[in-house]
Protein backbone atom coordinates (compact mmCIF):
# COMPACT_ATOMS: atom_id res chain seq x y z
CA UNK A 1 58.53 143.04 97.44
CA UNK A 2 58.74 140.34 94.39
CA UNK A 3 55.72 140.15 92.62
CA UNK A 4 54.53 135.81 92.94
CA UNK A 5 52.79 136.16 89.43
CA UNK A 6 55.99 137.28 87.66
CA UNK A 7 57.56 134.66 89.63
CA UNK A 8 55.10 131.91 88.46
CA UNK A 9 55.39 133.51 84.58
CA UNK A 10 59.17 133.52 84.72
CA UNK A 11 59.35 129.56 86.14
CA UNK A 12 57.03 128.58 83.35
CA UNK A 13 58.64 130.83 80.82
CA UNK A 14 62.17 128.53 81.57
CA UNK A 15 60.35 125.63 81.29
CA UNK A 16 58.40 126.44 78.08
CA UNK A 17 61.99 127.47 76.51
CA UNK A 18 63.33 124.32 78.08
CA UNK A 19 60.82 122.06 76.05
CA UNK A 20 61.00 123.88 73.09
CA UNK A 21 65.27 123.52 73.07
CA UNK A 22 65.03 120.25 73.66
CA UNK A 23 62.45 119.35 71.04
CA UNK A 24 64.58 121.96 68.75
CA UNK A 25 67.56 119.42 69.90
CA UNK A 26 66.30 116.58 68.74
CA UNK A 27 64.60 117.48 65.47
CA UNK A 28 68.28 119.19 64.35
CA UNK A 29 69.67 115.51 65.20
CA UNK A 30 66.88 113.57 63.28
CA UNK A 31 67.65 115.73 60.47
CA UNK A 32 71.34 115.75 60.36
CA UNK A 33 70.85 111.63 60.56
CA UNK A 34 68.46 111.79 58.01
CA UNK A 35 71.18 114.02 55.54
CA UNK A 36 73.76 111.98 56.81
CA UNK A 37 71.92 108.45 55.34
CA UNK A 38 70.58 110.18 52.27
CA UNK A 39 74.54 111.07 51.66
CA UNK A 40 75.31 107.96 51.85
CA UNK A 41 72.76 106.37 49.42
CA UNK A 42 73.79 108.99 47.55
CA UNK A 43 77.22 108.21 47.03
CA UNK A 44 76.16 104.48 46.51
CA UNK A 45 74.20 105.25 43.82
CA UNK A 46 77.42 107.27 42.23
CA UNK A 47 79.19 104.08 43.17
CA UNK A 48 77.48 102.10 41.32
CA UNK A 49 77.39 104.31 38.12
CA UNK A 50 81.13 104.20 38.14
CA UNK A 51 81.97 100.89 38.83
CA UNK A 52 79.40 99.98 36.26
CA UNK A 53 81.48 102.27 33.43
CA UNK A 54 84.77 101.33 34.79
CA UNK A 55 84.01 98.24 33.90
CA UNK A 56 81.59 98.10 30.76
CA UNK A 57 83.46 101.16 28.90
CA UNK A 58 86.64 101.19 30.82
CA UNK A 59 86.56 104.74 32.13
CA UNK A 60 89.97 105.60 34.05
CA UNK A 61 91.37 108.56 36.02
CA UNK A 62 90.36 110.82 33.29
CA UNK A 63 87.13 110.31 32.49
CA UNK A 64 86.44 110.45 36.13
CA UNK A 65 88.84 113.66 37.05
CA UNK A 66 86.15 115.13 33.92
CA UNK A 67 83.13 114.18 35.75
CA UNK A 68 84.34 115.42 39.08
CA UNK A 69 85.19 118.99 37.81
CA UNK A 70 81.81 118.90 36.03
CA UNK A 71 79.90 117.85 39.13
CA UNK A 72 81.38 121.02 40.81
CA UNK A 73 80.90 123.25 38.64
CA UNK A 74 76.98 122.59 38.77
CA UNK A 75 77.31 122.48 42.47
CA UNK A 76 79.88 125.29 43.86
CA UNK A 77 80.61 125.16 47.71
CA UNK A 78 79.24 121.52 47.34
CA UNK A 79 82.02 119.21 48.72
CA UNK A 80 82.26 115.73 48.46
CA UNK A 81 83.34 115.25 44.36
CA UNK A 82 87.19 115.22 44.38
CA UNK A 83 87.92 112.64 42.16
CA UNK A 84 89.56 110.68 45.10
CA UNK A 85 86.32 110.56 46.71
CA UNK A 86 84.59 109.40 43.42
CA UNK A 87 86.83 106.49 43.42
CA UNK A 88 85.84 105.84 47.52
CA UNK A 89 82.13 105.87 45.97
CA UNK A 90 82.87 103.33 43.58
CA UNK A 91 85.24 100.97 46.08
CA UNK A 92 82.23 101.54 48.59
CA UNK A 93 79.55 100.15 46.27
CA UNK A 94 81.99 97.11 45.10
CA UNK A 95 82.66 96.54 48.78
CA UNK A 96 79.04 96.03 50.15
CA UNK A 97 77.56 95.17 46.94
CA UNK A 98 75.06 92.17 47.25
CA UNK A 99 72.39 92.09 44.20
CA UNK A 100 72.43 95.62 44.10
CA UNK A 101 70.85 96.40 47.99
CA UNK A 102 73.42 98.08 50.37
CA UNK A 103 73.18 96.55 54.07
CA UNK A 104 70.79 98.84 56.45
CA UNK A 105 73.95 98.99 58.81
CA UNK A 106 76.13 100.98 56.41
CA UNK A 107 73.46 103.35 55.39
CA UNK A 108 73.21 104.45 59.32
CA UNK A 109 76.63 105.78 59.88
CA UNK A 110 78.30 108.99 58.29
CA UNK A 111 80.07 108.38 55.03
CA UNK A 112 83.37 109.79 56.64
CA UNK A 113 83.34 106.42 58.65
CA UNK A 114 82.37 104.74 55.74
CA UNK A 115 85.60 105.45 54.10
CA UNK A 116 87.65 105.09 57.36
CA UNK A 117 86.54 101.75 57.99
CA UNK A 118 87.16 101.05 53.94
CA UNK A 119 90.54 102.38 53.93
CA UNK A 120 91.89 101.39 57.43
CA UNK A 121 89.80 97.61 57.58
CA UNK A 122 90.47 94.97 54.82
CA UNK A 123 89.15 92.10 56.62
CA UNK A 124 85.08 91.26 56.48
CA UNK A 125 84.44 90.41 59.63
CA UNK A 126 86.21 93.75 61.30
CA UNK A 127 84.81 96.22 58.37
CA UNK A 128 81.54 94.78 60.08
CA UNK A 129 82.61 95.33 63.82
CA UNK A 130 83.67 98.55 63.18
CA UNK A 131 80.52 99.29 61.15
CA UNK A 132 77.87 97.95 63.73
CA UNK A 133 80.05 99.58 66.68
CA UNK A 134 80.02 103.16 65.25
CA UNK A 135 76.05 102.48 64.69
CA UNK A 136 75.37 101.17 68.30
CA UNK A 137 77.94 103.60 70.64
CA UNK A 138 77.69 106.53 67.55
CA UNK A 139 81.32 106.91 67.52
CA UNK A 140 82.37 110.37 65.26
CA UNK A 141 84.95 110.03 62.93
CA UNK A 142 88.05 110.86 65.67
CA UNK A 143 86.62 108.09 67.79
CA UNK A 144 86.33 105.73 65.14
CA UNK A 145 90.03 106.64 63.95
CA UNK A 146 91.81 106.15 67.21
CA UNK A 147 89.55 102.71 67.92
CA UNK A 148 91.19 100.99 64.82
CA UNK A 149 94.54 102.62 65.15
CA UNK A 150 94.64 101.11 68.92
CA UNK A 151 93.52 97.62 67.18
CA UNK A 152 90.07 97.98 69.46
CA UNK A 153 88.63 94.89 67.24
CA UNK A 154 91.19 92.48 67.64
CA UNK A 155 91.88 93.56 71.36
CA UNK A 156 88.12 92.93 72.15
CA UNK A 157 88.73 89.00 70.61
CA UNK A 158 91.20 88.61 72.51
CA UNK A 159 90.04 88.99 75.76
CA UNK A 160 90.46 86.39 78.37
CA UNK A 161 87.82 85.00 80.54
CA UNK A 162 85.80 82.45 81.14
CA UNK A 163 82.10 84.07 80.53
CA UNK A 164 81.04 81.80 78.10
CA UNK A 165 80.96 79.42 81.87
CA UNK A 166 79.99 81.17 84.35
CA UNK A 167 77.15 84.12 83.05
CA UNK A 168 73.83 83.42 82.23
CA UNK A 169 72.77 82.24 79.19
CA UNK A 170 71.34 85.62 77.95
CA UNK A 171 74.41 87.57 78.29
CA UNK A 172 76.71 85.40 76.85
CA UNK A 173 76.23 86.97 73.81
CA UNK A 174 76.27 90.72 75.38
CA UNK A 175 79.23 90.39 77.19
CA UNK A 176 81.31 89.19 74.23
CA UNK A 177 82.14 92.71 73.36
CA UNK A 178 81.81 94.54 76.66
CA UNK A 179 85.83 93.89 77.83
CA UNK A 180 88.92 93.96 75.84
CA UNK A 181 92.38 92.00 76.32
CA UNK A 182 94.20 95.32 76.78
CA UNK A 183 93.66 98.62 78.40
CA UNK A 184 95.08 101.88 77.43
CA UNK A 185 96.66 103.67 80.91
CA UNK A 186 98.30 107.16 80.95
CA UNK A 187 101.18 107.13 82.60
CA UNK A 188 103.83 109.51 83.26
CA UNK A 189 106.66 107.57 82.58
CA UNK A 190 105.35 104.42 81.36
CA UNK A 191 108.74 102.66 80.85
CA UNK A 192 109.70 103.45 84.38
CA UNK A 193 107.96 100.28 87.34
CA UNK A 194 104.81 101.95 88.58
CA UNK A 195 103.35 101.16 91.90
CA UNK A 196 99.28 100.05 92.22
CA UNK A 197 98.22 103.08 93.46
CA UNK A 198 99.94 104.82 90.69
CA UNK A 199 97.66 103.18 88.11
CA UNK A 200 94.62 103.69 89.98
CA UNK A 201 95.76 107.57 90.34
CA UNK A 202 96.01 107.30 86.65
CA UNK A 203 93.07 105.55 85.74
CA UNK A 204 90.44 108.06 87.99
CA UNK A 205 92.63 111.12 86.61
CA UNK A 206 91.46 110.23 83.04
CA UNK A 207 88.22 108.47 83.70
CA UNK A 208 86.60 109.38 80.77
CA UNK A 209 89.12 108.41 78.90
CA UNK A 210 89.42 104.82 80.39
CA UNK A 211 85.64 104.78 80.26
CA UNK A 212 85.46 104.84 76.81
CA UNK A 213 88.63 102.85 76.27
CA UNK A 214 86.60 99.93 77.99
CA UNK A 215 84.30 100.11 74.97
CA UNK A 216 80.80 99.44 76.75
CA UNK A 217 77.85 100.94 79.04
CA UNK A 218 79.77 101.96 82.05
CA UNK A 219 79.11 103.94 85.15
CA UNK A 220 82.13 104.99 87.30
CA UNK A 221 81.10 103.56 90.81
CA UNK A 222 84.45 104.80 93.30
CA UNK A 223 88.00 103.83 93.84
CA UNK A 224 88.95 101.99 96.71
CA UNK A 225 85.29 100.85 97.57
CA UNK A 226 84.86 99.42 101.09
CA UNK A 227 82.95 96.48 101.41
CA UNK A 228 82.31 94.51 104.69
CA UNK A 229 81.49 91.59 104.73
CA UNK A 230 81.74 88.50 107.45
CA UNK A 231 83.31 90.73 109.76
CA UNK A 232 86.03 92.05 107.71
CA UNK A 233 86.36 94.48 105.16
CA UNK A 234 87.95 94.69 101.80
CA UNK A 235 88.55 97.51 99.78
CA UNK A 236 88.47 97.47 95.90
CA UNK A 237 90.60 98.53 93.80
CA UNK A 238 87.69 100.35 91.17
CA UNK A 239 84.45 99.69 90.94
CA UNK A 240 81.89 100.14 87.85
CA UNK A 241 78.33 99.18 86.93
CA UNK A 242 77.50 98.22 83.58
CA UNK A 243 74.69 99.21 82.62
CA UNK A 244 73.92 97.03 79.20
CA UNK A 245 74.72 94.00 81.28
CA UNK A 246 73.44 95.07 84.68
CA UNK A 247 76.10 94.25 87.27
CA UNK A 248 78.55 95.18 89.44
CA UNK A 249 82.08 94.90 87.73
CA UNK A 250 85.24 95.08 90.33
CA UNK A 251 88.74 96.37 88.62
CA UNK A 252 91.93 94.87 90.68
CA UNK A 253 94.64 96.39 89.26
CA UNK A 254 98.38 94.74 89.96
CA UNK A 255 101.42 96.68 88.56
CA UNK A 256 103.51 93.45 87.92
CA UNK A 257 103.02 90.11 85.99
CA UNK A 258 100.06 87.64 86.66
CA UNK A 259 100.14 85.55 89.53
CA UNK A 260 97.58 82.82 90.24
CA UNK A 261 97.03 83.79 94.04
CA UNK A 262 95.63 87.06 92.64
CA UNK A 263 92.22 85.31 91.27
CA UNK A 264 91.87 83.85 95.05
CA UNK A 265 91.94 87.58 95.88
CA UNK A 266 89.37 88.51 93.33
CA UNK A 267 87.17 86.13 93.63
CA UNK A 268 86.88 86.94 97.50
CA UNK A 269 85.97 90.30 96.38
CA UNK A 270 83.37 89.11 93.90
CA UNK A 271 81.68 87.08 96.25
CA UNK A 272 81.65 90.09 98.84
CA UNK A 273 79.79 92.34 96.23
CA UNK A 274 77.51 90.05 95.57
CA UNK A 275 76.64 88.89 98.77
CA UNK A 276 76.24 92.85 100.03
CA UNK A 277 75.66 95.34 97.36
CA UNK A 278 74.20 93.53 94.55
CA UNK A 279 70.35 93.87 94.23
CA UNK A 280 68.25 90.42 93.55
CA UNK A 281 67.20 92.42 89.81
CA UNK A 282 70.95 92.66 89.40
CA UNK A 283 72.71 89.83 87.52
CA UNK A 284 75.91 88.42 89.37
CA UNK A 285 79.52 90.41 89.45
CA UNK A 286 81.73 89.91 87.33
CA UNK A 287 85.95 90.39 88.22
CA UNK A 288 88.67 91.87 85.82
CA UNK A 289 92.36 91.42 86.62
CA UNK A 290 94.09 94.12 84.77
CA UNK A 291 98.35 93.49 85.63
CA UNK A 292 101.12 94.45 83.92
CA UNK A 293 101.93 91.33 81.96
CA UNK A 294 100.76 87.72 81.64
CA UNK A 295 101.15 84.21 80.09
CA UNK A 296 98.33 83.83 78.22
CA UNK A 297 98.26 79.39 78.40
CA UNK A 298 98.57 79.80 82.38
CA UNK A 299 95.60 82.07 82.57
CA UNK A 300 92.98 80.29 80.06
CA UNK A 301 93.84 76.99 82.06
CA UNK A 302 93.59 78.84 85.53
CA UNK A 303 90.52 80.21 84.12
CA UNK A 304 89.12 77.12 83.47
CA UNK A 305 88.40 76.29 87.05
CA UNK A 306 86.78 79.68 88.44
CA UNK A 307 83.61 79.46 89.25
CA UNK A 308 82.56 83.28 89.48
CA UNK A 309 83.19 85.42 86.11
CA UNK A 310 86.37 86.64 85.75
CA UNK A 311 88.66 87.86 83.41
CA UNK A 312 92.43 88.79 82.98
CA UNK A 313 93.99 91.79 80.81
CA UNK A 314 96.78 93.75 80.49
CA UNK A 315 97.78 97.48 80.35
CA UNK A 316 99.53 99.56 77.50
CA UNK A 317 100.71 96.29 75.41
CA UNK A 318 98.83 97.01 72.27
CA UNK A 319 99.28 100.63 71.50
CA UNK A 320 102.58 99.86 71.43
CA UNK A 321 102.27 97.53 68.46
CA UNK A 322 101.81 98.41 64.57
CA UNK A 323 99.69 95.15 64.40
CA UNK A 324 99.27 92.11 66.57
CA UNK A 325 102.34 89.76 66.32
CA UNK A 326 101.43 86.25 64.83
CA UNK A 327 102.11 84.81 68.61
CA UNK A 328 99.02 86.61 70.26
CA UNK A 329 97.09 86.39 66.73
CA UNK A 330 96.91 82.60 66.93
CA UNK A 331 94.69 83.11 69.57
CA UNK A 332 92.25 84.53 67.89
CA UNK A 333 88.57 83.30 68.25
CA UNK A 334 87.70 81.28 64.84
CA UNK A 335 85.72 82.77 61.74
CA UNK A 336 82.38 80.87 62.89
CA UNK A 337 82.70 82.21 66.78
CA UNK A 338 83.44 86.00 65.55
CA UNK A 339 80.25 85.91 63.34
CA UNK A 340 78.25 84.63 66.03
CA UNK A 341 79.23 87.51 68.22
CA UNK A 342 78.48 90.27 65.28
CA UNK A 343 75.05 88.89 65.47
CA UNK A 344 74.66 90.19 68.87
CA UNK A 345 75.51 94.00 67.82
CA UNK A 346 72.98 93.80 64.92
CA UNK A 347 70.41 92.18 66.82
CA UNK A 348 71.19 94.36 69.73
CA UNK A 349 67.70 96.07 71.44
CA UNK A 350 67.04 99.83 70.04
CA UNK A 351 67.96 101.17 73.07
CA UNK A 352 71.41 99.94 72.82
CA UNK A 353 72.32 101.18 69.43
C-alpha cells in the first residue's frame, strides 16, 4: 500500500525542483544578457580607440593585424579579436556615434546582430528597424539573417491597407508593423497554379513558420472556422488573434489575382466575427486578403472606401527578388512617416519588447 507521506514529500519535492529550475532559468538568461551588453560596450569602447588612431596617427591593416595578434595572445581561447572584427568595432562606433554615447537600443542586442545589421543594412532608418525588432521579438542571429535576406523591412512598408482609417486611434501606431505586403508560402511546386485549399494545407502544415513570417504577436485560432451568423454560416479561411493588438484577425486566402468582389466577401466575414465572437474588451477585427497577385493603384483606391480594416497582400513575390524593383519601391511610405512608426517600437510597453 503507497505510503501518503512519501506521496506528499515526492509532490513537493517536484515542485521545490520546479521553482528552483525556473529561477536557475532565468538568472542564466539575465546573465547571458548582461555578458551579452557588456560585450558590446566593450567592443565600442575598442571602436572608438581605433577609429580615433585611424584617424589621428593613421594606423592601417598593420598596425591593427599587430594589435589583434597581441590581444590574443594575452587572452587564448578568447574569441572575438580577428582583425576583421577589430575593423567591425571601429565601423560600429563610427556608425552610432553621437557625442560619444552609443544609443540604449544597440547596447541590448548581441553584437553578432550588431554586425549583421551593419554589414547587410546601409540605410538609417532600416539599421534602426532591424535594431529595435531584434530588441522587441529577440530575434537570434539566424532569425535576424533570413528577416533581411527576405527584405522583412521594406515588405512591412509596403503593406496595403487602410488602418490608418478605420482602427482606433491607439493602435494606429501598433499596427503599423504587425502585417507585411508579402507572405512567404511553402509550396510544393510553386510555379505550378495551386488551388485555395492547397495554400491553406500549406500554410497550417508550416504554422510556425508562417507565424513568425507574419512578424507580430499571433495565436493560431483554426482553419476553416465556422461562424453563424443571421441564419447562415460562413466558414473562414484562417483565423488568428493578435495578441499585441487584441483582435480577431480573419486570413482569406485566393490562389489567383485580386478581384474587387473579394473585399465584399471579407468584409461579410469581418462583420460576422465581430458581431459573434468578439468580446466587448476586444478591439474590432481586422481582414487580410492574401491572393496570388494584385495591382497595387486598384487596391489603395478600393481601399479607400472600406469601412472595416482590411488589408491586401500577396504570396511568394518577394523572396523571389534580390531587392525591390524601383516600380514597387516608389511606393514606399516617406522618410517622415517611417520615423514616426520607429517611434512606436522604441516606445513600445516592456512587455512587448
Amino acid at each position: 500500500m503507497p505510503n501518503k507521506k512519501n506521496e506528499i514529500m515526492s509532490a513537493d519535492y517536484e515542485k521545490t525542483l520546479d521553482t528552483i529550475i525556473q529561477r536557475i532559468n532565468k538568472a542564466r538568461h539575465s546573465m547571458l544578457k548582461k555578458v551579452n551588453k557588456e560585450t558590446v560596450q566593450l567592443y565600442w569602447f575598442i571602436g572608438k580607440i581605433l577609429s580615433n588612431k585611424v584617424q589621428e596617427q593613421n594606423w592601417g591593416d598593420s598596425t591593427l593585424e599587430k594589435l589583434s595578434k597581441d590581444l590574443q595572445n594575452n587572452y587564448p581561447g578568447v574569441r572575438g579579436f580577428s582583425p576583421r572584427n577589430m575593423w567591425r568595432m571601429k565601423l560600429f562606433y563610427e556608425t552610432y556615434n553621437e557625442n560619444g554615447i552609443m544609443p540604449p537600443p544597440v547596447a541590448e542586442i548581441g553584437w553578432v546582430q550588431n554586425y549583421l545589421i551593419l554589414e547587410k543594412c546601409k540605410d538609417e532608418q532600416e539599421r534602426e528597424f532591424y535594431i529595435k525588432s531584434t530588441v522587441k521579438m529577440g530575434w537570434s542571429k539566424s532569425d535576424l539573417a533570413e528577416k533581411i535576406s527576405k527584405h522583412f523591412y521594406k515588405n512591412t512598408l509596403l503593406a496595403q491597407n487602410n488602418f490608418p482609417n478605420t482602427v482606433s486611434t491607439d493602435l494606429k501606431a501598433r499596427v503599423a508593423w504587425e502585417f507585411v505586403d508579402d507572405y512567404n508560402i511553402e509550396i510544393l511546386n510553386p510555379d505550378l497554379p495551386v488551388a485555395e485549399k492547397e495554400l491553406e494545407n500549406s500554410i497550417v502544415k508550416n504554422i510556425v513558420d508562417f507565424l513568425s513570417d507574419m512578424g507580430g504577436s499571433f495565436a493560431f485560432v483554426g482553419r476553416q472556422f465556422r461562424l453563424e451568423y443571421r441564419e447562415k454560416e460562413y466558414f473562414i479561411d484562417l483565423l488568428f488573434f493578435n495578441l499585441d493588438l487584441n483582435c480577431y484577425v480573419i486570413v482569406e486566402l485566393k490562389a489567383r489575382e485580386f478581384d474587387p468582389k473579394d473585399l465584399g466577401q471579407l468584409q461579410m466575414y469581418l462583420l460576422a466575427a465581430n458581431e459573434t465572437i468578439r468580446k466587448k474588451r476586444q478591439n474590432q477585427t481586422i481582414g487580410i486578403l492574401i491572393c496570388r497577385d494584385k495591382d497595387r493603384m486598384v487596391v489603395e483606391y478600393l481601399l479607400g472606401s472600406q469601412k472595416q480594416p482590411i488589408g491586401v497582400s500577396t504570396y511568394n513575390k518577394f523572396s523571389k527578388l534580390k531587392e525591390i524593383p524601383k516600380e514597387i519601391a516608389k511606393y514606399l511610405p516617406s522618410e517622415e512617416e517611417i520615423i514616426k512608426r520607429l517611434g512606436y517600437i522604441s516606445n513600445a510597453p516592456e512587455s512587448q519588447k
